[in-house]
Protein backbone atom coordinates (compact mmCIF):
# COMPACT_ATOMS: atom_id res chain seq x y z
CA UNK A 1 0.00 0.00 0.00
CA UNK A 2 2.76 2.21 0.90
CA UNK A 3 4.97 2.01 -2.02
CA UNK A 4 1.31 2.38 -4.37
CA UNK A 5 0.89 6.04 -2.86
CA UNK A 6 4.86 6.47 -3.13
CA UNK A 7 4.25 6.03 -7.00
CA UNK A 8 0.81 7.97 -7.43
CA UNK A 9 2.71 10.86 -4.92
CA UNK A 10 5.45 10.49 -7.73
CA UNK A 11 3.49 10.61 -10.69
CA UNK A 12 1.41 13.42 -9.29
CA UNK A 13 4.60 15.37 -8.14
CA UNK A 14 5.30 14.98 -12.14
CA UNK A 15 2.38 16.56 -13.37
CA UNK A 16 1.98 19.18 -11.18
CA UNK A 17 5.53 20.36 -11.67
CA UNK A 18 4.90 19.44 -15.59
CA UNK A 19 1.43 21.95 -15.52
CA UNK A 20 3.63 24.83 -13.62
CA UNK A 21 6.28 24.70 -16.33
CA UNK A 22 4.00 24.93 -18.86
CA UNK A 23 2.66 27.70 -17.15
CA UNK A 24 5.23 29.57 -16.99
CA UNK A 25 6.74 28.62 -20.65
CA UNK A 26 3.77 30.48 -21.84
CA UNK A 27 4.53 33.40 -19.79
CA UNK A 28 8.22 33.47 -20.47
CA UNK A 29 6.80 32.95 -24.77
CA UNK A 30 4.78 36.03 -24.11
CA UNK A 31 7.03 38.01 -23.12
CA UNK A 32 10.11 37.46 -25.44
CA UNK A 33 8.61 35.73 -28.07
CA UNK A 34 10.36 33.10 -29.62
CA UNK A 35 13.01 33.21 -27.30
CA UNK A 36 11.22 31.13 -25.05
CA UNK A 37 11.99 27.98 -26.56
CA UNK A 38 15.10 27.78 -24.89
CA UNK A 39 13.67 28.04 -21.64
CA UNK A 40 11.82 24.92 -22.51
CA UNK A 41 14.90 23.07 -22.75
CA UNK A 42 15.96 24.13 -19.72
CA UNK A 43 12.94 22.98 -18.13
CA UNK A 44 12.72 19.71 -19.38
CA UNK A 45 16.29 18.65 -18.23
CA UNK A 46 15.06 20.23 -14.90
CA UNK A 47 12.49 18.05 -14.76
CA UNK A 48 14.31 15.01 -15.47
CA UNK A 49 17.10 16.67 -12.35
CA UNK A 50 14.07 16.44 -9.94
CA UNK A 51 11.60 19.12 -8.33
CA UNK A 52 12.72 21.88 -6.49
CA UNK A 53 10.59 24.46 -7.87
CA UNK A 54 8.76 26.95 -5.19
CA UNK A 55 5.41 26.55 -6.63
CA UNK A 56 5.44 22.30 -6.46
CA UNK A 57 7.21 21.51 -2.92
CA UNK A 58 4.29 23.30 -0.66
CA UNK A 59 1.62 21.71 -2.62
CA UNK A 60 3.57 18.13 -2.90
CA UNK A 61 3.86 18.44 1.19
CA UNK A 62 0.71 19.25 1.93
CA UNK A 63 -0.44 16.35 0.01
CA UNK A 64 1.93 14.30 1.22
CA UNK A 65 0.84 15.03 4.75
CA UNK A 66 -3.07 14.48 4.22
CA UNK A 67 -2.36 11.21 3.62
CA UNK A 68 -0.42 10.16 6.39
């Protein structure tokens, strides 16, 4: 049971972090135009580094704690 919310925690942790990069790929496109491509790069090797982004921690540990 434990390790079966370990991996929906881990896939959710993904998609979260996945739906604030897009986010903010759209803001980043908005404001320089093209230029923003190379931000997406940068986020998808982040990605792949693991999540340390501000907006995905506090929602990952509050979620994290409701189910403990």
């Amino acid at each position: 049971h434990r390790q079966s919310c370990i991996a929906i925690l881990r896939e959710l942790a993904a998609s979260t972090h996945a739906r604030n990069l897009r986010k903010r790929e759209r803001q980043n496109e908005e404001e320089r135009g093209e230029g923003g491509r190379n931000k997406r790069r940068e986020a998808e090797t982040f990605l792949h580094k693991g999540c340390q982004d501000a907006d995905c921690i506090p929602q990952m540990h509050a979620l994290t704690q409701s189910l403990l």
